[in-house]
Protein backbone atom coordinates (compact mmCIF):
# COMPACT_ATOMS: atom_id res chain seq x y z
CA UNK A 1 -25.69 13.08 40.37
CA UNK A 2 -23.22 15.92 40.30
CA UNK A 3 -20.44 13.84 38.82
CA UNK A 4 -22.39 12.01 36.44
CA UNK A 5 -23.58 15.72 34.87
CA UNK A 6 -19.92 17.04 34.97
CA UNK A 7 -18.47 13.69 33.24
CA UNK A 8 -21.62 14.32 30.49
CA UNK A 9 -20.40 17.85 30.34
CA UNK A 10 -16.72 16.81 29.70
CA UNK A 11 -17.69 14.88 26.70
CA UNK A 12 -19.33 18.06 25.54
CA UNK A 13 -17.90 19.66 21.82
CA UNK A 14 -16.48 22.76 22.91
CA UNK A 15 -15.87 24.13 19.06
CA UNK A 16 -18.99 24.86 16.72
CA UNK A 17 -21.42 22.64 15.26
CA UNK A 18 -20.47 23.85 12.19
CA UNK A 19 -16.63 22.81 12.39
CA UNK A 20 -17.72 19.65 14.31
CA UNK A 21 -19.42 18.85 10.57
CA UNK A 22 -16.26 19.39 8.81
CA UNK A 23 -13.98 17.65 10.88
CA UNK A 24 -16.28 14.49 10.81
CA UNK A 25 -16.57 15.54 6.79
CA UNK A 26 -12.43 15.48 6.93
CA UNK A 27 -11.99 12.62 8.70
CA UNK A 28 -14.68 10.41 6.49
CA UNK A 29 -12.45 11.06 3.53
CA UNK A 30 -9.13 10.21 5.52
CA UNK A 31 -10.80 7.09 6.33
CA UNK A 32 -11.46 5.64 2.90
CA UNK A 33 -8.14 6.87 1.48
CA UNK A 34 -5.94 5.37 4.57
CA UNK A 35 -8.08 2.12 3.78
CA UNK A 36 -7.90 1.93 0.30
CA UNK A 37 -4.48 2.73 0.20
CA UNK A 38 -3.28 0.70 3.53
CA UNK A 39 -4.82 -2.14 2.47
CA UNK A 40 -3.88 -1.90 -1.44
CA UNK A 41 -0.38 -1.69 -0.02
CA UNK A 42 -0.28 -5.05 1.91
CA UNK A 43 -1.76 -6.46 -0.80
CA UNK A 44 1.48 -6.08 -3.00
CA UNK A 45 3.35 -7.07 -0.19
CA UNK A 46 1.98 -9.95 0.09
CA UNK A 47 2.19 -10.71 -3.55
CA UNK A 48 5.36 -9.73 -3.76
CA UNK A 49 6.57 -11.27 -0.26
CA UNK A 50 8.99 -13.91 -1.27
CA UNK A 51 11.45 -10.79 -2.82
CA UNK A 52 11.18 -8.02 -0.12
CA UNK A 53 14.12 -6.35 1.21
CA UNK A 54 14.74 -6.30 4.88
CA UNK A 55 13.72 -2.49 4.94
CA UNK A 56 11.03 -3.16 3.32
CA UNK A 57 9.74 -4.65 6.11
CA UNK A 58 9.49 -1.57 8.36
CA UNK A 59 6.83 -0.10 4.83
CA UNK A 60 4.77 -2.99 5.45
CA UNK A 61 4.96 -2.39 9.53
CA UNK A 62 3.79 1.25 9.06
CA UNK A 63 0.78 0.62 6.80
CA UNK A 64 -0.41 -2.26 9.45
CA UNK A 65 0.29 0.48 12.12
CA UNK A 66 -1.78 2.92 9.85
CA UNK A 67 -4.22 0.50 9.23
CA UNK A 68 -4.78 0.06 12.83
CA UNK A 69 -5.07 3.54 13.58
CA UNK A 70 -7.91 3.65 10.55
CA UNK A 71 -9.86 1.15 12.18
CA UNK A 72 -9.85 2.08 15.89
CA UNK A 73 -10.04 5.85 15.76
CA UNK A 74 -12.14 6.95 12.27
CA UNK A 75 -15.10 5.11 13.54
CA UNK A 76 -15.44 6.58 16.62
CA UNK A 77 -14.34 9.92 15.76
CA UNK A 78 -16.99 10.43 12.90
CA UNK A 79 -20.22 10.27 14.18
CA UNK A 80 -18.89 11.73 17.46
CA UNK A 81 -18.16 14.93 15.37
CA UNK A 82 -21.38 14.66 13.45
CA UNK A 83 -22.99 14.49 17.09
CA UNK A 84 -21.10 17.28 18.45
CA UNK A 85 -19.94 15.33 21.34
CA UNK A 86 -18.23 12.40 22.44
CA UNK A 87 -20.60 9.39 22.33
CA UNK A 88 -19.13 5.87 23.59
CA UNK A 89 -18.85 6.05 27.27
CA UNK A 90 -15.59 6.40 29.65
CA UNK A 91 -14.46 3.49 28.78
CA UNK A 92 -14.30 3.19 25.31
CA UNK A 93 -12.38 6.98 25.49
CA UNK A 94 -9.60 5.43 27.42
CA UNK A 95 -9.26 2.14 24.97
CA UNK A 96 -9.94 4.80 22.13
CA UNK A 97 -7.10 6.99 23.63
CA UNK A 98 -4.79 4.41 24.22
CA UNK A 99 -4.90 3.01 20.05
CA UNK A 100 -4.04 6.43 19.15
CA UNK A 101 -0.87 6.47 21.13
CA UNK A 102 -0.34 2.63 20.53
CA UNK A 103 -0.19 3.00 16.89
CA UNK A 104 0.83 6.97 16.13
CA UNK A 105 4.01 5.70 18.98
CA UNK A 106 4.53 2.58 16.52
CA UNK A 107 4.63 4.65 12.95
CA UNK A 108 7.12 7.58 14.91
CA UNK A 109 8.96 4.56 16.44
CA UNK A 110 9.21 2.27 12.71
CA UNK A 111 9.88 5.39 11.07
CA UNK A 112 13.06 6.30 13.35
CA UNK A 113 13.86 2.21 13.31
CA UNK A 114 13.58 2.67 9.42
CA UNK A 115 16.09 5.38 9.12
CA UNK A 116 18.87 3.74 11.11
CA UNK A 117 18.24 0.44 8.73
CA UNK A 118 19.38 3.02 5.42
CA UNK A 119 21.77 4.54 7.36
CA UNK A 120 23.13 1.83 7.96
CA UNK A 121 22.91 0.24 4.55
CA UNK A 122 24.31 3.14 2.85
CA UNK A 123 27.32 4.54 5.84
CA UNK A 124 28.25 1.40 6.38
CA UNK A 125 27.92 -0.82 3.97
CA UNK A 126 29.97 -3.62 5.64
CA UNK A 127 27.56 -3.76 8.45
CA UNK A 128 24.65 -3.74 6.32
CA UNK A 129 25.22 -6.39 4.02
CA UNK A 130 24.88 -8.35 6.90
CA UNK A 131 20.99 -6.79 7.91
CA UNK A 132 19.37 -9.63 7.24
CA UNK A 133 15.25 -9.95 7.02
CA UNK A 134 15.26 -11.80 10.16
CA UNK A 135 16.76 -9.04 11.64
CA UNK A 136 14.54 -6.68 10.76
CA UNK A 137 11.71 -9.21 11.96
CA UNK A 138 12.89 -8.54 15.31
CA UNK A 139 13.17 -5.00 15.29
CA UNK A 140 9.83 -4.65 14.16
CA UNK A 141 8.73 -6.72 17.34
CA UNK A 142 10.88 -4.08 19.36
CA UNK A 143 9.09 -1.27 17.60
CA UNK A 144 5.49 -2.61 18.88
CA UNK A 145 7.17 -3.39 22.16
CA UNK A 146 8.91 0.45 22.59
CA UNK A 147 5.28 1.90 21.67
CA UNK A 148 3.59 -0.30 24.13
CA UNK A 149 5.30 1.11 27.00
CA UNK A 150 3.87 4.33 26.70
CA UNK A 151 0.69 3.13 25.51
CA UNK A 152 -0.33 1.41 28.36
CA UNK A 153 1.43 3.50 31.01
CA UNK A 154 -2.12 6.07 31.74
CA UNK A 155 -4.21 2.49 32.17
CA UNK A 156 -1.48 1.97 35.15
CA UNK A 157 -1.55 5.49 36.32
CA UNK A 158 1.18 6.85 34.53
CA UNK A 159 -0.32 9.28 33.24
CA UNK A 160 -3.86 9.84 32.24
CA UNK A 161 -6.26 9.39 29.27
CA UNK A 162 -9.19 11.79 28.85
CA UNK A 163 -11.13 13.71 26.59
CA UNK A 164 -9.71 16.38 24.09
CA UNK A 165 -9.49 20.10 24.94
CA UNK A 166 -12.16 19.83 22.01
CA UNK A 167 -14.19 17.37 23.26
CA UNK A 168 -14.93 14.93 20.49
CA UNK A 169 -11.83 12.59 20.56
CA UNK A 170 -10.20 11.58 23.55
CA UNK A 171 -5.94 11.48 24.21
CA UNK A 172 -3.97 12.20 27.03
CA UNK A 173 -4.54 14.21 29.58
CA UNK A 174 -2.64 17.29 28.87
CA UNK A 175 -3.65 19.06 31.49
CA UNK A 176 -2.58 16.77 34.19
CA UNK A 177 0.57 18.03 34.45
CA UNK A 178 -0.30 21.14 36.17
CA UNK A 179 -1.33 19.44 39.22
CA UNK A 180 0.00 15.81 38.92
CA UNK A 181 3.95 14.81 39.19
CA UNK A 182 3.06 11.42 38.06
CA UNK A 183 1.80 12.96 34.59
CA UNK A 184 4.60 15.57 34.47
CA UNK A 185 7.16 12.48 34.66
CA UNK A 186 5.30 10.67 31.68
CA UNK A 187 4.43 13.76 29.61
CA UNK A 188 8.72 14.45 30.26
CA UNK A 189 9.02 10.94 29.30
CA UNK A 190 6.94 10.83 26.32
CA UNK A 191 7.91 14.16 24.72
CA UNK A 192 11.64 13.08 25.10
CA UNK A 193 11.32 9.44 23.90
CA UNK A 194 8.94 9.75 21.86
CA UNK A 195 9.30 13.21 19.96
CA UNK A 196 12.74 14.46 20.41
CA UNK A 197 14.80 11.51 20.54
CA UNK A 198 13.15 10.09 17.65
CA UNK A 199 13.12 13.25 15.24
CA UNK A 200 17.01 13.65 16.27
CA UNK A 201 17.68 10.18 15.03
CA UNK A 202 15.73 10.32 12.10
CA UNK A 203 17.52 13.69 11.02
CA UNK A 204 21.18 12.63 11.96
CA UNK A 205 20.74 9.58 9.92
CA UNK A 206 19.27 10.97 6.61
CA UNK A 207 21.72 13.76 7.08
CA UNK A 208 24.67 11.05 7.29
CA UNK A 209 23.10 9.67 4.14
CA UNK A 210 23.42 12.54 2.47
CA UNK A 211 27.02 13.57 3.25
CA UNK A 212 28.29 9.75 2.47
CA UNK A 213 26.05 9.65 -0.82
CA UNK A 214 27.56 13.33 -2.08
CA UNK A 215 31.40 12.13 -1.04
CA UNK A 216 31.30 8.85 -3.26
CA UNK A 217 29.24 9.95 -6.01
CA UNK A 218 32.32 10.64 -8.27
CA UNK A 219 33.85 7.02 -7.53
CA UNK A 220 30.37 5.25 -8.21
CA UNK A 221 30.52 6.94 -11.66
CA UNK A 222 33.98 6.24 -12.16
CA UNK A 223 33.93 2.28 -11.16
CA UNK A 224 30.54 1.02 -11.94
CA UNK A 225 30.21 -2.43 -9.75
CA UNK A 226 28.40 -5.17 -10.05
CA UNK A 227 25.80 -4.28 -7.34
CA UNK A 228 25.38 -0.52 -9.20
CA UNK A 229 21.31 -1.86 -9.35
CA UNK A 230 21.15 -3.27 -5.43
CA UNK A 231 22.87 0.43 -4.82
CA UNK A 232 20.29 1.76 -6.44
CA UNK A 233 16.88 0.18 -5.40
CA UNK A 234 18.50 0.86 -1.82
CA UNK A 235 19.49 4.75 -3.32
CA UNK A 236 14.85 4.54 -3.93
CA UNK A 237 14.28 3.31 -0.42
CA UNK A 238 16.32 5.92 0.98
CA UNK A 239 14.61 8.66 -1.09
CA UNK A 240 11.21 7.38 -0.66
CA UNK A 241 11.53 6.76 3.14
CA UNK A 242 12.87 10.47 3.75
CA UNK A 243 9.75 11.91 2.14
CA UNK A 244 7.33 9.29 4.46
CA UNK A 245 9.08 10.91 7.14
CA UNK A 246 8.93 14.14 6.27
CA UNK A 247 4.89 14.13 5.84
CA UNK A 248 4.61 11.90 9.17
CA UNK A 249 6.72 14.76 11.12
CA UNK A 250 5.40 17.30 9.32
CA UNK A 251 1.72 16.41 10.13
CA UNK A 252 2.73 15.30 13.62
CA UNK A 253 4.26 18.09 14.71
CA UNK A 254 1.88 20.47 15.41
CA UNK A 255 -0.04 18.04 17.37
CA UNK A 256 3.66 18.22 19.65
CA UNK A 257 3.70 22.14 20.02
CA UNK A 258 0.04 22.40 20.97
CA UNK A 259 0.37 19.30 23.44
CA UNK A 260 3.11 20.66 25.40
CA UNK A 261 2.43 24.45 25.20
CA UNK A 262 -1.30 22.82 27.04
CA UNK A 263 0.95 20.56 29.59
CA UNK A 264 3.78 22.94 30.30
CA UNK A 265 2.46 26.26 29.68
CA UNK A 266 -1.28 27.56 31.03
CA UNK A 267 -4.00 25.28 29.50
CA UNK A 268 -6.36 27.49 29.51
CA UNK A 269 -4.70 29.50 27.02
CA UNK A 270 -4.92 26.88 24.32
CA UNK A 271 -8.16 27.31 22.11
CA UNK A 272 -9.50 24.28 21.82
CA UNK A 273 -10.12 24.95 18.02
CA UNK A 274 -6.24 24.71 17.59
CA UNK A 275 -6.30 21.39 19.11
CA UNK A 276 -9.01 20.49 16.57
CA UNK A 277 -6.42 20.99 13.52
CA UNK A 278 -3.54 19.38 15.10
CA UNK A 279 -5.38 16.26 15.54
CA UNK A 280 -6.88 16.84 11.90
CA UNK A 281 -3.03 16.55 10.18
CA UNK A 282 -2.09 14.03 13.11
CA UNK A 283 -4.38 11.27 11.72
CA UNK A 284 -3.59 12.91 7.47
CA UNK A 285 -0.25 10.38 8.57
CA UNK A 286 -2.53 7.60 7.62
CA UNK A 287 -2.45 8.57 4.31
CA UNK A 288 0.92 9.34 3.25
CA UNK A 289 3.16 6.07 3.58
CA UNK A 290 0.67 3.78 0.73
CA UNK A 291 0.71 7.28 -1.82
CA UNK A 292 4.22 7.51 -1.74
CA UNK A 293 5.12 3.69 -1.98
CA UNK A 294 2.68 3.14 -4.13
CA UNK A 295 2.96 5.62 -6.75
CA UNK A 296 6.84 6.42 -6.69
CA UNK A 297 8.26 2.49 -5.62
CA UNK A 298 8.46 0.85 -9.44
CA UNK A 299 8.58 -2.85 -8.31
CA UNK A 300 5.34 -1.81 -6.04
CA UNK A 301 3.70 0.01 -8.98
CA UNK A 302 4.73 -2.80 -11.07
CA UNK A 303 3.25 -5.36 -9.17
CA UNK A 304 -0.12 -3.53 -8.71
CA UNK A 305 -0.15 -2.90 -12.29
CA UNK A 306 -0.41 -6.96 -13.02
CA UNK A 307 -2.32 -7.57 -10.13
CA UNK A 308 -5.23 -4.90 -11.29
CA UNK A 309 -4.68 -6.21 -14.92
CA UNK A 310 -5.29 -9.68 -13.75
CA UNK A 311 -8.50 -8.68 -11.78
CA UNK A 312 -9.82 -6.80 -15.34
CA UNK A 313 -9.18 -9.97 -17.16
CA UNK A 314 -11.50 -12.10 -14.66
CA UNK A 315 -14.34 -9.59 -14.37
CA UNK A 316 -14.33 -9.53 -18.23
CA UNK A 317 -14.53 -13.65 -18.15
CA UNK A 318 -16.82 -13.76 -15.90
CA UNK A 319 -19.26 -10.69 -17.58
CA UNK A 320 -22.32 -12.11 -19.64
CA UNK A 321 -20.77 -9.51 -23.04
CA UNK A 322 -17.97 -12.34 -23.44
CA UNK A 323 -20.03 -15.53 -23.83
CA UNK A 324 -21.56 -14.02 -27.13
CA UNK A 325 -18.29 -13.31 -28.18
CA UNK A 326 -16.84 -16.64 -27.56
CA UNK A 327 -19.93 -17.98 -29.25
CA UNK A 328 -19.29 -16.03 -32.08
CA UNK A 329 -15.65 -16.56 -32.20
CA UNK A 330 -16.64 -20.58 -32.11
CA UNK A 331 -18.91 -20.16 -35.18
CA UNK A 332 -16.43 -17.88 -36.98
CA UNK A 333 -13.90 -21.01 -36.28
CA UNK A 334 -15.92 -23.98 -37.75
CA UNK A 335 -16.96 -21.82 -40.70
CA UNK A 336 -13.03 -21.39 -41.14
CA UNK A 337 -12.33 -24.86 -40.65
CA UNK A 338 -15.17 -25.77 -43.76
CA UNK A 339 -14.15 -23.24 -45.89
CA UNK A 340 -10.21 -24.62 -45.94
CA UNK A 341 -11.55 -28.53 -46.11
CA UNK A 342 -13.42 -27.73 -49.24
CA UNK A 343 -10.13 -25.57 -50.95
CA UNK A 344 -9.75 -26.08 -54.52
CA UNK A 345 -6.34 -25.99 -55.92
CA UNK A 346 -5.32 -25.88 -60.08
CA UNK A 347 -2.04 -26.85 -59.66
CA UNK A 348 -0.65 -23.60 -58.20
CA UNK A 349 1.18 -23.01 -54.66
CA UNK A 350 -1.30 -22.07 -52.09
CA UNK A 351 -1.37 -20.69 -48.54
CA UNK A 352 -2.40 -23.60 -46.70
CA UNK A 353 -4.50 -26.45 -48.88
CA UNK A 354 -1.23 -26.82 -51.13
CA UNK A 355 -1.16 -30.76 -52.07
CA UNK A 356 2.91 -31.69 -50.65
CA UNK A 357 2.73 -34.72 -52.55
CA UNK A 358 2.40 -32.64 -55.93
CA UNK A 359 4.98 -30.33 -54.55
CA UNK A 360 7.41 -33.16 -53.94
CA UNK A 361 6.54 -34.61 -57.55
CA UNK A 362 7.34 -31.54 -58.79
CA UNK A 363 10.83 -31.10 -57.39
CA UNK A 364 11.71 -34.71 -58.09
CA UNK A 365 11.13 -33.57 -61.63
CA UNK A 366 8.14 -36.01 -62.63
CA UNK A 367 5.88 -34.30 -64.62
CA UNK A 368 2.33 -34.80 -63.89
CA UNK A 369 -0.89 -34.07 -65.99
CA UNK A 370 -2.51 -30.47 -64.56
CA UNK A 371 -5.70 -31.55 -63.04
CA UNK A 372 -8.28 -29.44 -60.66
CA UNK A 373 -8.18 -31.55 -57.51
CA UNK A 374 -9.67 -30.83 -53.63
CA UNK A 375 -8.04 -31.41 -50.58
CA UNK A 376 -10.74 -33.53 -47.83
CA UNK A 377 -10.52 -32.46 -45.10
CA UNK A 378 -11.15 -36.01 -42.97
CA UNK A 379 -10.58 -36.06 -38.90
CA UNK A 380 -7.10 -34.18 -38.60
CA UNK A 381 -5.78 -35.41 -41.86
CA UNK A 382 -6.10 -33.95 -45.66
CA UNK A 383 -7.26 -36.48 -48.44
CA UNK A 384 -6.24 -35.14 -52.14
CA UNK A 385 -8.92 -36.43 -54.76
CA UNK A 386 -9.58 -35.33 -57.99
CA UNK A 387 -12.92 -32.86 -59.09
CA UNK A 388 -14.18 -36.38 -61.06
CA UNK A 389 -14.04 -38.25 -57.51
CA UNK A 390 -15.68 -35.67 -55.50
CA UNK A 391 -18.53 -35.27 -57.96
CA UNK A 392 -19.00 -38.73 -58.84
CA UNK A 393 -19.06 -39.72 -54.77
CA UNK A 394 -20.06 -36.94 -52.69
CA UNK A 395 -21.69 -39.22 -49.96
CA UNK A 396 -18.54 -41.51 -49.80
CA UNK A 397 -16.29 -38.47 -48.77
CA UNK A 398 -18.10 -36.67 -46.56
């Protein structure tokens, strides 16, 4: 009985109802951006699949890693905050805890994968040529393997999942540490392979970048090659992935300092209202990769440009407005058609009922009496008879 009311108690919100409200109210937002944006994202992808770039490949992997995180955590998290405490059980905290490593572990992971990839594009181009989209196939698959590691170590006891310091969500168990040398070895682990090593690599290789793009910027401009525009889209990647990266470790980090000041420092110091906004910019990562792609990546913006132009032009085809219209415009036709089967002509050039033959007659020279005739309009052919004809037998030419 005792157990059972201290496990209800752990799953108690220790922060205020009031900021429990707002960070479900925060999170409900980040929820139908990431998915809006995630999902508009792989939709261009796919559209555009059969010309992607092998570093491409590593954008797609973080908005499916994104995605994931959407679905798995956002759900859970917002009526547990609207509750003011943790409603799904034990169980579904340790799964629950266990996606958000899985797939925040993938994006840190893809992201450090993706920097090497420009890096190694852009330092060494001889080797990069080479980086084929098979390649990066395979280091994607190494990307979800890396991440798994870690992910499932705590369900092998490796570590531990349990409930936030604020009591709504559910992580590791930062706290462990203090009394467990299993957890100290995998929080060690995990802030070493998973925060340091990563952010090193990430910074080393964009800072490489830089120096090798500032020491050949003068020969570029001075010999302008053939692959000037492959330099160039590559130049965009490079740009586009440093600012991903800088959001993702930007909103990550925080979530870092309060972790490990909680597992190496005295956790009772940590208020758990501080752990409440790190996780609040953790999961604003969702977010960032499909706004920057999207809105600064031309051939993506291009794409999604004819793809939502193409989805206007069937909702206005299908809409009950254009069948008068095309009723109209089908009436305004045949009235068209009569009015140039009954043209009259005196003799002079016209737009479209000119008689050729009288043309012809008159460039051969043959001079021919002026007479009002009418060109017939009969099938898909023009008949040219005289006024007498068409007064005389009306019946016979219609």
């Amino acid at each position: 009985m005792g157990n059972a009311s201290e496990a209800s108690d752990i799953f108690l919100s220790k922060i205020s109802k009031e900021h429990d409200i707002l960070i479900g109210s925060i999170y409900s937002v980040f929820c139908l951006l990431s998915l809006a944006g995630n999902c508009i994202l792989l939709l261009v992808a796919y559209h555009k699949r059969s010309m992607l770039k092998p570093a491409e490949f590593f954008i797609i992997n973080l908005s499916i890693s994104d995605l994931g995180m959407t679905l798995t955590l956002f759900p859970l998290a917002i009526p547990s905050s609207f509750s003011h405490r943790w409603l799904f059980g034990e169980i579904t905290c340790q799964l629950y805890a266990m996606c958000g490593v899985l797939f925040g572990l993938c994006s840190l992971t893809n992201l450090t994968a993706l920097s090497l990839v420009c890096c190694l594009k852009v330092c060494f181009p001889n080797h990069g040529s080479r980086f084929s989209s098979s390649h990066a196939r395979l280091l994607v698959v190494g990307v979800w393997c890396y991440a798994s590691v870690f992910a499932v170590g705590p369900l092998v006891q490796w570590g531990h999942y349990g409930p936030e310091p604020y009591g709504t969500a559910c992580c590791i168990d930062w706290r462990a540490p203090n009394h467990e040398l299993s957890s100290l070895s995998y929080i060690v682990c995990l802030f070493f392979f998973c925060y340091v090593l990563p952010c090193a690599t990430i910074i080393l290789s964009y800072t490489c970048i830089l120096m090798t793009v500032r020491g050949s910027r003068q020969a570029i401009q001075q010999h302008v090659s053939p692959q000037t525009k492959t330099a160039n889209a590559h130049s965009l990647i490079v740009k586009l992935s440093v600012a991903v990266c800088i959001g993702f470790l930007g909103a990550w980090s925080p979530y870092a300092i309060v972790a490990m000041w909680a597992a190496f420092g005295d956790a009772t110091w940590v208020p758990p209202d501080a752990f409440a906004i790190a996780a609040i910019l953790a999961k604003s990562s969702t977010i960032y990769n499909p706004v920057v792609y999207l809105l600064c990546k031309p051939n993506f913006r291009e794409c999604l440009y004819k793809d939502t132009s193409t989805l206007r032009q069937r909702i206005y085809r299908g809409s009950p407005q254009s069948e008068p219209r095309e009723r109209f415009g089908g009436t305004s036709q045949r009235h068209k058609d009569l009015s140039i089967s009954t043209r009259l002509s005196n003799g002079q050039q016209d737009s479209y009922g000119t008689c050729l033959h009288c043309a012809d007659d008159a460039e051969r020279g043959h001079v021919t009496t002026s007479q009002r005739t009418a060109c017939i309009l009969t099938g898909s052919t023009f008949t040219e008879v005289t006024v007498g004809q068409l007064s005389a037998a009306p019946a016979d030419l219609l």
